[in-house]
PDB file of N, CA and C in Angstrom:
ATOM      1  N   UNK A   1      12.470  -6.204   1.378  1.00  0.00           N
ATOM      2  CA  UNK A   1      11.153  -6.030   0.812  1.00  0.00           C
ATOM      3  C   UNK A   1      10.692  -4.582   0.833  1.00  0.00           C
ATOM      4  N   UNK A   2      11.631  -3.608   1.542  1.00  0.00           N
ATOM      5  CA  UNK A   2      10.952  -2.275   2.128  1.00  0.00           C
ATOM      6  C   UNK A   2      11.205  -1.903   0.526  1.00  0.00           C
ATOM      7  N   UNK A   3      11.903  -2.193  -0.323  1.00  0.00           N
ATOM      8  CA  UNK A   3      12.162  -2.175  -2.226  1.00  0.00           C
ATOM      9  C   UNK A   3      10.861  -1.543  -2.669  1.00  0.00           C
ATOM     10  N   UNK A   4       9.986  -2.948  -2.227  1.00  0.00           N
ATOM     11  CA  UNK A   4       8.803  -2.855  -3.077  1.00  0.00           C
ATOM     12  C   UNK A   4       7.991  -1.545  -3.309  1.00  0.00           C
ATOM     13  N   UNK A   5       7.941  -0.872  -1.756  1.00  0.00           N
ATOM     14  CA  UNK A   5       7.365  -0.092  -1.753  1.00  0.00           C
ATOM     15  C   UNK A   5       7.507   1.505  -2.041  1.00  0.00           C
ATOM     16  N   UNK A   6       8.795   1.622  -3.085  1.00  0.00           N
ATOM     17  CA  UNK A   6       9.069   2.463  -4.020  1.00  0.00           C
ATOM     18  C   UNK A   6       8.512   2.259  -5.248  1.00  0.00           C
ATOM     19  N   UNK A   7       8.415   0.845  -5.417  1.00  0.00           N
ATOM     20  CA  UNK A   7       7.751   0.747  -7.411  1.00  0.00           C
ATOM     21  C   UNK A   7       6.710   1.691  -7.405  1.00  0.00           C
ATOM     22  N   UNK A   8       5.284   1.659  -6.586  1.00  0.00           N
ATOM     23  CA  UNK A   8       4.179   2.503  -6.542  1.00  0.00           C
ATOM     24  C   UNK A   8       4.599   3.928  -7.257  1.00  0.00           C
ATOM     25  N   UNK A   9       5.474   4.609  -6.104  1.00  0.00           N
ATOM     26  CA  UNK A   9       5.689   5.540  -5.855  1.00  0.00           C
ATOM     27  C   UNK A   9       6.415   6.282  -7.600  1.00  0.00           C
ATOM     28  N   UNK A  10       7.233   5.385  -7.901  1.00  0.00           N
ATOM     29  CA  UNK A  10       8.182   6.116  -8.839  1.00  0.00           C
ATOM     30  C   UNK A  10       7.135   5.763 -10.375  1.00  0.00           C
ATOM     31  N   UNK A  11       6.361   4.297 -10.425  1.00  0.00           N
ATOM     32  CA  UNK A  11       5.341   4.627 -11.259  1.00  0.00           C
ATOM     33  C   UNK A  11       4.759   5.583 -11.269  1.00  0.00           C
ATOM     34  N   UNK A  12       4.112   5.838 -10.286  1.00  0.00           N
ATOM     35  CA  UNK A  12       3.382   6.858 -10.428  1.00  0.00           C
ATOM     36  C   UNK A  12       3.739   8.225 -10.855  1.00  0.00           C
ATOM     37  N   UNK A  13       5.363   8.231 -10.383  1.00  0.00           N
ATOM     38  CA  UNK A  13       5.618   9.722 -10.756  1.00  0.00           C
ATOM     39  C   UNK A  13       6.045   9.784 -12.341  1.00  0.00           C
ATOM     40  N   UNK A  14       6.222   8.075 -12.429  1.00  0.00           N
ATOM     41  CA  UNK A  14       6.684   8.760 -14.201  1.00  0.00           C
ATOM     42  C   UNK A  14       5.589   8.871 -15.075  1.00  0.00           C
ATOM     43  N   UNK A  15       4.561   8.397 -14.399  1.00  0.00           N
ATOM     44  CA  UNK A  15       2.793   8.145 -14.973  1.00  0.00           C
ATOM     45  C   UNK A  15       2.540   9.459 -14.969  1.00  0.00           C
ATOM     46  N   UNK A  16       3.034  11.118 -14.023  1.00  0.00           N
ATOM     47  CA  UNK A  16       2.852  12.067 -13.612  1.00  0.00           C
ATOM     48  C   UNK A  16       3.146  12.677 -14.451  1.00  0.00           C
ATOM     49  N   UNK A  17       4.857  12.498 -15.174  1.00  0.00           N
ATOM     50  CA  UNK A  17       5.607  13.185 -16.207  1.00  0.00           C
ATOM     51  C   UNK A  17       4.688  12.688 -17.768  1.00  0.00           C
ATOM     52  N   UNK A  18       4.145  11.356 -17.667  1.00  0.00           N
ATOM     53  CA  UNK A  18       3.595  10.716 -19.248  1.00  0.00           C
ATOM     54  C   UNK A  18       3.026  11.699 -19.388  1.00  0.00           C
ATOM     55  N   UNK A  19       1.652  11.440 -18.177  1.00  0.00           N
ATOM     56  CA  UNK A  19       0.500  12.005 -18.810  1.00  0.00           C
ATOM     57  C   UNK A  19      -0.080  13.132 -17.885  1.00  0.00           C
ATOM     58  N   UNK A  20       0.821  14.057 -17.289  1.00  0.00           N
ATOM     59  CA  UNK A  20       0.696  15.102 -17.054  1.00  0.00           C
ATOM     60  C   UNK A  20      -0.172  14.839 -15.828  1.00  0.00           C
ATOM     61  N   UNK A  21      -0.491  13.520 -15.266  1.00  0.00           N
ATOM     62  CA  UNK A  21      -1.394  13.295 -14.062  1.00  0.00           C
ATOM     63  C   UNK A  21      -0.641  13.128 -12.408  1.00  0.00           C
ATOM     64  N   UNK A  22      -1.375  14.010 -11.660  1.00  0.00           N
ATOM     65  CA  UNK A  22      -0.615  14.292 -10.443  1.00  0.00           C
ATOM     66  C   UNK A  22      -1.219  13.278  -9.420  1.00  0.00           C
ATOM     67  N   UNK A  23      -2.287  13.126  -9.750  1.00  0.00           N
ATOM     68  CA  UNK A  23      -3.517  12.506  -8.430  1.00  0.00           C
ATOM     69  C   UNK A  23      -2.957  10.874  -8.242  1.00  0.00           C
ATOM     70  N   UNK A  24      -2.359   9.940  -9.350  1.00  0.00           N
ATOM     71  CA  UNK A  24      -2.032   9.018  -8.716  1.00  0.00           C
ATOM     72  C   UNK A  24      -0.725   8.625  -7.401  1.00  0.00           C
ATOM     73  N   UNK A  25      -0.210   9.828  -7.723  1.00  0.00           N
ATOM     74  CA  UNK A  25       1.123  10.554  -6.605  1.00  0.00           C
ATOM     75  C   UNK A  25       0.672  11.084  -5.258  1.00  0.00           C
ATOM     76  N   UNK A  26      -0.459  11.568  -5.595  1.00  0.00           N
ATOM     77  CA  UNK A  26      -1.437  12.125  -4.264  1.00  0.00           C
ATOM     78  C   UNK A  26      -2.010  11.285  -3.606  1.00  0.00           C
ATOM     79  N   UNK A  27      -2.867  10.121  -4.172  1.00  0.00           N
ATOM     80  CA  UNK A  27      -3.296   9.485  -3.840  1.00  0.00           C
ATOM     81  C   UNK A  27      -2.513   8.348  -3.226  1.00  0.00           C
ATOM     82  N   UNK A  28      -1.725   7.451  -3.922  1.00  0.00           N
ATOM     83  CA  UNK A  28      -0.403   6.563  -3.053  1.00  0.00           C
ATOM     84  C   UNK A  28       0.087   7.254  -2.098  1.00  0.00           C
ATOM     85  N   UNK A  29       0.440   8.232  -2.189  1.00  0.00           N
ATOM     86  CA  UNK A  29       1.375   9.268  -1.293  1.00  0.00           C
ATOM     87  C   UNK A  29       0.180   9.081   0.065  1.00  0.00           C
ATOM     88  N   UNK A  30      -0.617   9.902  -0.011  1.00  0.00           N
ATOM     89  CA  UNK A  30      -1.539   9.843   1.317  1.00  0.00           C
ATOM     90  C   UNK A  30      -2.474   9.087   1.848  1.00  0.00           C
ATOM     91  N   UNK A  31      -2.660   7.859   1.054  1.00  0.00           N
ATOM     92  CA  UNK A  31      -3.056   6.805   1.798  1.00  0.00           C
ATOM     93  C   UNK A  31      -2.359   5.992   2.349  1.00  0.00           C
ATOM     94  N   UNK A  32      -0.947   6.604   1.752  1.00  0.00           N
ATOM     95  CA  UNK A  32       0.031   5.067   2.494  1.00  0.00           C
ATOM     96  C   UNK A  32       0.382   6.231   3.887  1.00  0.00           C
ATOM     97  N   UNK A  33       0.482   7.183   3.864  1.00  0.00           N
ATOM     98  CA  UNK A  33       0.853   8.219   4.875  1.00  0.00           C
ATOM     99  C   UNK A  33      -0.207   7.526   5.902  1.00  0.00           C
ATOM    100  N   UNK A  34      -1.395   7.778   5.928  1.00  0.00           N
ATOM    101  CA  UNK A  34      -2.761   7.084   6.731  1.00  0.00           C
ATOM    102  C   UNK A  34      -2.612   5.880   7.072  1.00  0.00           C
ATOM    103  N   UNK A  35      -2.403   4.707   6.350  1.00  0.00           N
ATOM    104  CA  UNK A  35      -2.062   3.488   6.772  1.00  0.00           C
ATOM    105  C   UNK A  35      -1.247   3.425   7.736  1.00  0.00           C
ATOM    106  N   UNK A  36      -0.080   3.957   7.205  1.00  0.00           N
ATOM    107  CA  UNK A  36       1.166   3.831   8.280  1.00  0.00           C
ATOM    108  C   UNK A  36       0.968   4.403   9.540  1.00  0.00           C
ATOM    109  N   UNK A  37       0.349   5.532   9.633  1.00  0.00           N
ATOM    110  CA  UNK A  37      -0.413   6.156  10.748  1.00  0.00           C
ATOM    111  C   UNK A  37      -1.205   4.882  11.526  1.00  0.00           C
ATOM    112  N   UNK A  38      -2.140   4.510  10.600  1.00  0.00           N
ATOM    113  CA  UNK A  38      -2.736   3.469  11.570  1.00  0.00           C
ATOM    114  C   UNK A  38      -2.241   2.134  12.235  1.00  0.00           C
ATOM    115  N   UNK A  39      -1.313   1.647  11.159  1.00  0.00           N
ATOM    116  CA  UNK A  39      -0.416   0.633  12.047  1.00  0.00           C
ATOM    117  C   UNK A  39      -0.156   1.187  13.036  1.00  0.00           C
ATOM    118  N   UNK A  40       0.772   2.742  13.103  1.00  0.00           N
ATOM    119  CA  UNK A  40       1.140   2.721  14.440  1.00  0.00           C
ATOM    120  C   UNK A  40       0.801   3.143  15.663  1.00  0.00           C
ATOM    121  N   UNK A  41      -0.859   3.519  14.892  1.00  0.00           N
ATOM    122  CA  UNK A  41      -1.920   3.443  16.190  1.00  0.00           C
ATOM    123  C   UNK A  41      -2.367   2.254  16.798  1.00  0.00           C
ATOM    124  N   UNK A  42      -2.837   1.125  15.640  1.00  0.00           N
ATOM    125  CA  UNK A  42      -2.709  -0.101  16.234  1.00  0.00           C
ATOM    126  C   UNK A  42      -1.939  -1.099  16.937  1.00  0.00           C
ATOM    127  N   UNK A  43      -0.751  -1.019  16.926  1.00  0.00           N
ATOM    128  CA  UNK A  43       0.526  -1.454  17.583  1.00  0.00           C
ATOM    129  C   UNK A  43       0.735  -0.595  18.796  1.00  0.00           C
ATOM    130  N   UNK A  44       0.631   0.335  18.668  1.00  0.00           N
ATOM    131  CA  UNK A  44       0.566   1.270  20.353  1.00  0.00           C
ATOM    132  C   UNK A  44      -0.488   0.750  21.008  1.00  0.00           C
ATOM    133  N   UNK A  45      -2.055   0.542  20.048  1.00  0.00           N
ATOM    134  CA  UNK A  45      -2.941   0.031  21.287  1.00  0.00           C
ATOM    135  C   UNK A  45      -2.809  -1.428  21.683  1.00  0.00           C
ATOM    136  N   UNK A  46      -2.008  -2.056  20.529  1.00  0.00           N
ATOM    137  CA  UNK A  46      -2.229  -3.899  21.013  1.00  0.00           C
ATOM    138  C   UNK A  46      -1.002  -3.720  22.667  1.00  0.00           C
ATOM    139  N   UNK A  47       0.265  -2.740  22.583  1.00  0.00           N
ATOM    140  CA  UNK A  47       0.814  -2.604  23.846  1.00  0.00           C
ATOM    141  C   UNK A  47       0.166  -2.329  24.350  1.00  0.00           C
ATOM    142  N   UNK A  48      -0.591  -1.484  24.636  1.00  0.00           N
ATOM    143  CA  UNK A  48      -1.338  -0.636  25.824  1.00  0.00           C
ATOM    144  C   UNK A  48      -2.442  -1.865  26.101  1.00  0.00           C
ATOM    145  N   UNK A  49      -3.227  -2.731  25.152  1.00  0.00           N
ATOM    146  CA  UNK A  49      -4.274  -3.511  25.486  1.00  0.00           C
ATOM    147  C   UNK A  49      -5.653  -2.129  25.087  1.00  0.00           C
ATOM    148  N   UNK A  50      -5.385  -1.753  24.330  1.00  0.00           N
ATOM    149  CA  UNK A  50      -6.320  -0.443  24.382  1.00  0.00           C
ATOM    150  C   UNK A  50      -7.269  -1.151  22.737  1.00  0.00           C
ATOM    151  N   UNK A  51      -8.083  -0.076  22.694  1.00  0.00           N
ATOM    152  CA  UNK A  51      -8.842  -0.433  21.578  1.00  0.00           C
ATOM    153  C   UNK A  51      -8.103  -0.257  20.038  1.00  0.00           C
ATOM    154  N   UNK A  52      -8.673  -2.022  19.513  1.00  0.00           N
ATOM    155  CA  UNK A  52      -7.907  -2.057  18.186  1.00  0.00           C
ATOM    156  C   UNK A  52      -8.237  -1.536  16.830  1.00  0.00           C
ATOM    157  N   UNK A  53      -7.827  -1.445  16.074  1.00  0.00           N
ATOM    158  CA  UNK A  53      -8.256  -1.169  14.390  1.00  0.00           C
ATOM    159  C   UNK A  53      -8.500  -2.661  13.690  1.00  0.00           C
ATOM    160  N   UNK A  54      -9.830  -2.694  13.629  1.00  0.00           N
ATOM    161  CA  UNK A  54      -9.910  -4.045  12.746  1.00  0.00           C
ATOM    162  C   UNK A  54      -9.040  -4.008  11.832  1.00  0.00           C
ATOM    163  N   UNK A  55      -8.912  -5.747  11.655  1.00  0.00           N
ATOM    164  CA  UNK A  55      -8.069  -5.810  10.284  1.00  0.00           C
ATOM    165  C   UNK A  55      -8.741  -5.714   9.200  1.00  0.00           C
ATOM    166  N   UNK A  56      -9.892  -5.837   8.765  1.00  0.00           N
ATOM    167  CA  UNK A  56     -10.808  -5.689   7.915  1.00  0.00           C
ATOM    168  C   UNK A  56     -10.476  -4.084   7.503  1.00  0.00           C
ATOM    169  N   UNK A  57     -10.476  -3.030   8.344  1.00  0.00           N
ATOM    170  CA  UNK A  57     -10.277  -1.883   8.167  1.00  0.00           C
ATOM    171  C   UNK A  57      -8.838  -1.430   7.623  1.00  0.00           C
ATOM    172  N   UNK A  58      -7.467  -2.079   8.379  1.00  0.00           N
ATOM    173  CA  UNK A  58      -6.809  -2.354   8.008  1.00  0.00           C
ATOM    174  C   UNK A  58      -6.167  -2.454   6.276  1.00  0.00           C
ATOM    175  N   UNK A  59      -7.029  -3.442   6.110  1.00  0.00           N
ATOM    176  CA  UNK A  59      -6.477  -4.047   4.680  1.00  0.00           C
ATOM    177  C   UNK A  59      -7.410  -3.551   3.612  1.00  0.00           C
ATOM    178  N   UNK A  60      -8.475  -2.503   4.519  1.00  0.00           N
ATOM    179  CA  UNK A  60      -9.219  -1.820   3.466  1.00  0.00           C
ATOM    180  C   UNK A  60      -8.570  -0.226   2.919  1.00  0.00           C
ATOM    181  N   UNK A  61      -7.525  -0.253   4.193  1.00  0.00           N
ATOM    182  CA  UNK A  61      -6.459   1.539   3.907  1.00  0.00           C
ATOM    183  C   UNK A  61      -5.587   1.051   2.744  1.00  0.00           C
ATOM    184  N   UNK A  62      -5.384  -0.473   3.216  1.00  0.00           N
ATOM    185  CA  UNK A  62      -3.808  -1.225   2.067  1.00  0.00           C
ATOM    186  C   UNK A  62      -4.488  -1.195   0.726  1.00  0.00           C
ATOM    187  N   UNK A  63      -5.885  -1.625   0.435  1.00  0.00           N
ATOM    188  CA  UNK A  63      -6.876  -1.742  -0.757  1.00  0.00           C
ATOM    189  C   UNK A  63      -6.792  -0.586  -1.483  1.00  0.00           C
ATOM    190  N   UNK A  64      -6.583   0.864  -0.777  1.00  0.00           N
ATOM    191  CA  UNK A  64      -7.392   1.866  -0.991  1.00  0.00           C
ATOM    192  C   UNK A  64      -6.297   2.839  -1.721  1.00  0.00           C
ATOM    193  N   UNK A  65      -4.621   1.680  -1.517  1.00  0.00           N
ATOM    194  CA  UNK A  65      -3.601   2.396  -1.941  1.00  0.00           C
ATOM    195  C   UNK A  65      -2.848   2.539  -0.956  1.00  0.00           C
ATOM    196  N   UNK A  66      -2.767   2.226   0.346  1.00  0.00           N
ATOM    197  CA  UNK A  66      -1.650   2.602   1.013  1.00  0.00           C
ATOM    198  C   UNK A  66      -1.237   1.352   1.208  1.00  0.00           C
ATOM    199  N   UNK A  67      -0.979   0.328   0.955  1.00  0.00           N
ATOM    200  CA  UNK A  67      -0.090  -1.032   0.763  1.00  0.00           C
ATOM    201  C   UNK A  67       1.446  -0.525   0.783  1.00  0.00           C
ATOM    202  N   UNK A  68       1.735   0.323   0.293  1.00  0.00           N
ATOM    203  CA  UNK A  68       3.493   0.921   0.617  1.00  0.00           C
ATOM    204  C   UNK A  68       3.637   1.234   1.886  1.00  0.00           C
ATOM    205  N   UNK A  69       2.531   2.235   2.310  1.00  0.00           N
ATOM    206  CA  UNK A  69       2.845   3.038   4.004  1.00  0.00           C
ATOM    207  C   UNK A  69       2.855   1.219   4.744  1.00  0.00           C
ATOM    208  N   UNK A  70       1.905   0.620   4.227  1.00  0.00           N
ATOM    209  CA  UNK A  70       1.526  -0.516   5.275  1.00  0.00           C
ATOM    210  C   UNK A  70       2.808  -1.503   5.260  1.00  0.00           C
ATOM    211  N   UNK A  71       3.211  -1.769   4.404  1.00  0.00           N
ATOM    212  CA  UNK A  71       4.584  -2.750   3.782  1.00  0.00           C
ATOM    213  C   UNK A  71       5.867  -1.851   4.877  1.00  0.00           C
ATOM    214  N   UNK A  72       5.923  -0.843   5.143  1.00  0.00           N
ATOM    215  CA  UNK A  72       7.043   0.014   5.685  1.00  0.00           C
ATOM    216  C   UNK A  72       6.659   0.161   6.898  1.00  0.00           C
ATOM    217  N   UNK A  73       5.207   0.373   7.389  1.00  0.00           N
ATOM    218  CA  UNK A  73       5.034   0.207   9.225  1.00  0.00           C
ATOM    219  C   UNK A  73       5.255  -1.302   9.586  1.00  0.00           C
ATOM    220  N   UNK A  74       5.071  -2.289   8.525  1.00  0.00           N
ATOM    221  CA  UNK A  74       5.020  -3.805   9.131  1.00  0.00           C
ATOM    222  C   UNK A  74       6.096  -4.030   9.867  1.00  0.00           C
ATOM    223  N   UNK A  75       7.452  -3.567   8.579  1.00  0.00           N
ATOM    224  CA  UNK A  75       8.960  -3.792   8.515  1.00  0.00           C
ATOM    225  C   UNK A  75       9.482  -3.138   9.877  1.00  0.00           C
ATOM    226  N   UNK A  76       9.249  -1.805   9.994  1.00  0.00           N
ATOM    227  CA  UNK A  76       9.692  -0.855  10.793  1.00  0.00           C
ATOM    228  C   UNK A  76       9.198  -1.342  12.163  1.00  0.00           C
ATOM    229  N   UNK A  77       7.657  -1.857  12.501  1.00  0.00           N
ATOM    230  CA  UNK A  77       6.808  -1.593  13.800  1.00  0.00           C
ATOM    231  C   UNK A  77       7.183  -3.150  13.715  1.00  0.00           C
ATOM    232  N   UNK A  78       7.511  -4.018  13.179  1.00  0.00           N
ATOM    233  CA  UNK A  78       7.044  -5.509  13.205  1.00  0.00           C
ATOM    234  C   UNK A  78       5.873  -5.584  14.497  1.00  0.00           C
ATOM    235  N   UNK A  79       4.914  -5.198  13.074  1.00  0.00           N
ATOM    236  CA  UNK A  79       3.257  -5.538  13.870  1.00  0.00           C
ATOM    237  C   UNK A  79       2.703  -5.759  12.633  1.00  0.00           C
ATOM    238  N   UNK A  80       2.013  -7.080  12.737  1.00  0.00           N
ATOM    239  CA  UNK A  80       0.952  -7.834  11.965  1.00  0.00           C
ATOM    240  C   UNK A  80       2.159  -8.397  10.787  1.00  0.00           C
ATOM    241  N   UNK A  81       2.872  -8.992  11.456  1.00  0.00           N
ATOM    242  CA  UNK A  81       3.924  -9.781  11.031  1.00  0.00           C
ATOM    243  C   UNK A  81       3.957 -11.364  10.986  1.00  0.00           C
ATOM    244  N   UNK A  82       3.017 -11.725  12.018  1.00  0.00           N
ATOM    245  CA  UNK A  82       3.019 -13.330  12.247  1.00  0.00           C
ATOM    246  C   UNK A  82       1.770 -14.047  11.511  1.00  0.00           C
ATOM    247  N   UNK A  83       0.829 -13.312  11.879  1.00  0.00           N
ATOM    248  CA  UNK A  83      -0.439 -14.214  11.535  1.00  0.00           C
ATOM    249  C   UNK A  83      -0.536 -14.107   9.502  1.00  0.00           C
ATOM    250  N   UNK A  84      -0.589 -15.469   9.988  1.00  0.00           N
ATOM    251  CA  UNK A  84      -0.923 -16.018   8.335  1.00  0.00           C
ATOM    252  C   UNK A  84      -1.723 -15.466   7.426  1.00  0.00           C
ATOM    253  N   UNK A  85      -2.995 -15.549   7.978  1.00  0.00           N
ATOM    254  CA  UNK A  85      -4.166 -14.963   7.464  1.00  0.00           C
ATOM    255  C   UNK A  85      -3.960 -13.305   7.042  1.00  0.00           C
ATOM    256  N   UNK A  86      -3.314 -13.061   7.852  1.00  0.00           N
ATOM    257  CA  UNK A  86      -3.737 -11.239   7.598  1.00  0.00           C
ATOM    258  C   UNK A  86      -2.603 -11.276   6.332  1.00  0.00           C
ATOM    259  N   UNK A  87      -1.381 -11.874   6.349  1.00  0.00           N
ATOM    260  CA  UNK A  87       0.150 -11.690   5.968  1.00  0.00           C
ATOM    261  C   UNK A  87      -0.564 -12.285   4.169  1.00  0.00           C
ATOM    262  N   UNK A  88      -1.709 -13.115   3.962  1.00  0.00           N
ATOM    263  CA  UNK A  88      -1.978 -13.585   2.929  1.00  0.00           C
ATOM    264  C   UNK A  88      -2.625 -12.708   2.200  1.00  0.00           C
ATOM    265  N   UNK A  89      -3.506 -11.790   2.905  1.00  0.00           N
ATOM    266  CA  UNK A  89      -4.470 -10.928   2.142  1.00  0.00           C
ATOM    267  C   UNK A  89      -3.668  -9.923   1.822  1.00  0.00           C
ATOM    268  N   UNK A  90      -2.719  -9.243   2.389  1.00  0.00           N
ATOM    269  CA  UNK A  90      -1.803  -8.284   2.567  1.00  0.00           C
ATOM    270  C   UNK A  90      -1.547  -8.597   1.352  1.00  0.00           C
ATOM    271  N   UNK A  91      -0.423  -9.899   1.237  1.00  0.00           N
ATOM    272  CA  UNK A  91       0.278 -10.099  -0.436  1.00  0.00           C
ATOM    273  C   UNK A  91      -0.893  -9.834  -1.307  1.00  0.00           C
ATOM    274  N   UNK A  92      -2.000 -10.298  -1.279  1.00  0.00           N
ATOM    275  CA  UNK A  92      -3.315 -10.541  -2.506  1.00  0.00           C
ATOM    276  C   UNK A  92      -3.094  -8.979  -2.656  1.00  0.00           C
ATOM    277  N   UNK A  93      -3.287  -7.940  -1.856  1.00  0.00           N
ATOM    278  CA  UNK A  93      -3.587  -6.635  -2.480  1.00  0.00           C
ATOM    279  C   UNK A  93      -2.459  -6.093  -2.938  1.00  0.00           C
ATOM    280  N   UNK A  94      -1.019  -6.431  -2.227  1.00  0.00           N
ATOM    281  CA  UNK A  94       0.153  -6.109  -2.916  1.00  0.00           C
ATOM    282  C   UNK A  94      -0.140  -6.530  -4.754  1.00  0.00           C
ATOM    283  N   UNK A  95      -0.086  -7.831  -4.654  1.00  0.00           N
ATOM    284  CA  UNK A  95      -0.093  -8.470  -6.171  1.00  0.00           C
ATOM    285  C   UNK A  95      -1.248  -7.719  -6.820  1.00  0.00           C
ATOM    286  N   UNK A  96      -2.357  -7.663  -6.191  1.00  0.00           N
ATOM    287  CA  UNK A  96      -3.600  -6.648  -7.054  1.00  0.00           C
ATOM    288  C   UNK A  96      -3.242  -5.261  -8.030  1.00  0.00           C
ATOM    289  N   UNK A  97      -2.636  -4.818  -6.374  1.00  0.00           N
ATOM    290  CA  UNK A  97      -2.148  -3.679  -7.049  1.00  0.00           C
ATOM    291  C   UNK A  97      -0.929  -3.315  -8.153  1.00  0.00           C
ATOM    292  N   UNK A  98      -0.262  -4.469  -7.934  1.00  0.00           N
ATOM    293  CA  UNK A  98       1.139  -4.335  -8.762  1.00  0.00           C
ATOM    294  C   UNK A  98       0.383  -4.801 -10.070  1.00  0.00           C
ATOM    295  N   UNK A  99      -0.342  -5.207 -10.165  1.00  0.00           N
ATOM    296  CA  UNK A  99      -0.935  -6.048 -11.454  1.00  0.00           C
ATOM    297  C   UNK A  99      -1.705  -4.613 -12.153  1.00  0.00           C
ATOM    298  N   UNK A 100      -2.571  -4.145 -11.525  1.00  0.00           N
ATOM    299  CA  UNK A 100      -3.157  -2.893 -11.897  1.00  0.00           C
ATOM    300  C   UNK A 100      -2.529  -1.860 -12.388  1.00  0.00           C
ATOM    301  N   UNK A 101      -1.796  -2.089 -11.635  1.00  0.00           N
ATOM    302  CA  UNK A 101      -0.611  -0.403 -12.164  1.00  0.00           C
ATOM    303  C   UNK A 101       0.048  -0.847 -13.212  1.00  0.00           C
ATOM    304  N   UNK A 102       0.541  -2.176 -13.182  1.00  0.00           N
ATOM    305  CA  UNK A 102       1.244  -2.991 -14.671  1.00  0.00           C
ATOM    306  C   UNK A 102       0.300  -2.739 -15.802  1.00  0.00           C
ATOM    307  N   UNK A 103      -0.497  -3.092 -15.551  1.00  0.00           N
ATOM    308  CA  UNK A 103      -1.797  -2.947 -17.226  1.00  0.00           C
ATOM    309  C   UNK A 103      -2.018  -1.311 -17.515  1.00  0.00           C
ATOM    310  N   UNK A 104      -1.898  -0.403 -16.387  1.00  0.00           N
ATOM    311  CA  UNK A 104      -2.447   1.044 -16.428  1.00  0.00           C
ATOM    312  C   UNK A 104      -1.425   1.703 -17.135  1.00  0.00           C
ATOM    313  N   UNK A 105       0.204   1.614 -16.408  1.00  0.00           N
ATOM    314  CA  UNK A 105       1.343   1.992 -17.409  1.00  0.00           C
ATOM    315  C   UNK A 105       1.767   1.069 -18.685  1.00  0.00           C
ATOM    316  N   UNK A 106       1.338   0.228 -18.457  1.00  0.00           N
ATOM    317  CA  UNK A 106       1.698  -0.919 -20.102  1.00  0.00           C
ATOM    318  C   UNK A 106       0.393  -0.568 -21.040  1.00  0.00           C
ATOM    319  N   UNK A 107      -0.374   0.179 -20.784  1.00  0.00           N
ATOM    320  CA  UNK A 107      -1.574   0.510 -21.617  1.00  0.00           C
ATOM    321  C   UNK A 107      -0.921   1.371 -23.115  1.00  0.00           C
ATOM    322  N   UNK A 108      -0.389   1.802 -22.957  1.00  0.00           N
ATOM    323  CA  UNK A 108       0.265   2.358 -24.873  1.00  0.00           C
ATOM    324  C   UNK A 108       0.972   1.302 -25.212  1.00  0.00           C
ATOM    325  N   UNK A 109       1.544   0.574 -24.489  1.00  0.00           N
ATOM    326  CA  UNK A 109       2.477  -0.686 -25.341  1.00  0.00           C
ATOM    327  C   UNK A 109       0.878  -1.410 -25.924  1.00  0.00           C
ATOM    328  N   UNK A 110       0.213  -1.565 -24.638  1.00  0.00           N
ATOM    329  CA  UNK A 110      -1.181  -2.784 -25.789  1.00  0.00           C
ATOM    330  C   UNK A 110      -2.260  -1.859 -26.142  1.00  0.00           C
ATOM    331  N   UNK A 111      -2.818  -0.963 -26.166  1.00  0.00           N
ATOM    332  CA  UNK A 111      -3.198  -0.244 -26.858  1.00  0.00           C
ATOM    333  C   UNK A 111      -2.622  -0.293 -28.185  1.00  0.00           C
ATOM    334  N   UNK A 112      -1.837   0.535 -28.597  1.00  0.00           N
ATOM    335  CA  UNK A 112      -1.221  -0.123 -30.337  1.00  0.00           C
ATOM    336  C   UNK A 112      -1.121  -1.048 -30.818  1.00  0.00           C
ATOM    337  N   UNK A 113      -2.038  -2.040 -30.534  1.00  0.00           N
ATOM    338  CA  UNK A 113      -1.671  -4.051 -30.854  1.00  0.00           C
ATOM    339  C   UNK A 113      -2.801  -3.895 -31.723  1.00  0.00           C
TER     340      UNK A 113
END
């Protein structure tokens, strides 16, 4: 699954070469950098018993574009791997986002319709 979390990345860069736009490369790029950061602040504190990162906060870094960094600390840290609930919303923003970026680069194919 660690797959997935190249599609973002290489959309974006050929979205970079289309239309001369850098910021969606910047933006995936360093929010998933941050996410992944925070998984593995949160997984150091659930060992330690130390203070956590809501998941609400969490799945608001994955919302915000870092769903790749987060998809690659899950795999790597296996943390926030079990519970259902979190593992469901996780996919919802995966699929959100894959859906979004599908209509954003398929926009000249339906645009000309």
């Amino acid at each position: 699954m660690i797959w997935l979390a190249l599609f973002p990345l290489l959309w974006t860069a050929w979205l970079g070469l289309a239309d001369a736009n850098w910021w969606p490369l910047a933006i995936v790029t360093t929010m998933s950098l941050l996410t992944a950061l925070a998984y593995a602040h949160d997984k150091r504190q659930a060992i330690r018993g130390g203070w956590r990162i809501p998941e609400s906060r969490l799945h608001l870094l994955e919302l915000c574009g870092g769903w790749p960094g987060a998809l690659v600390a899950r795999h790597w840290l296996r943390h926030k791997t079990q519970k259902g609930s979190y593992r469901l919303v996780f996919w919802f923003i995966v699929l959100l986002h894959l859906t979004l970026w599908g209509l954003w680069l398929g926009r000249p194919l339906w645009q000309g319709v």
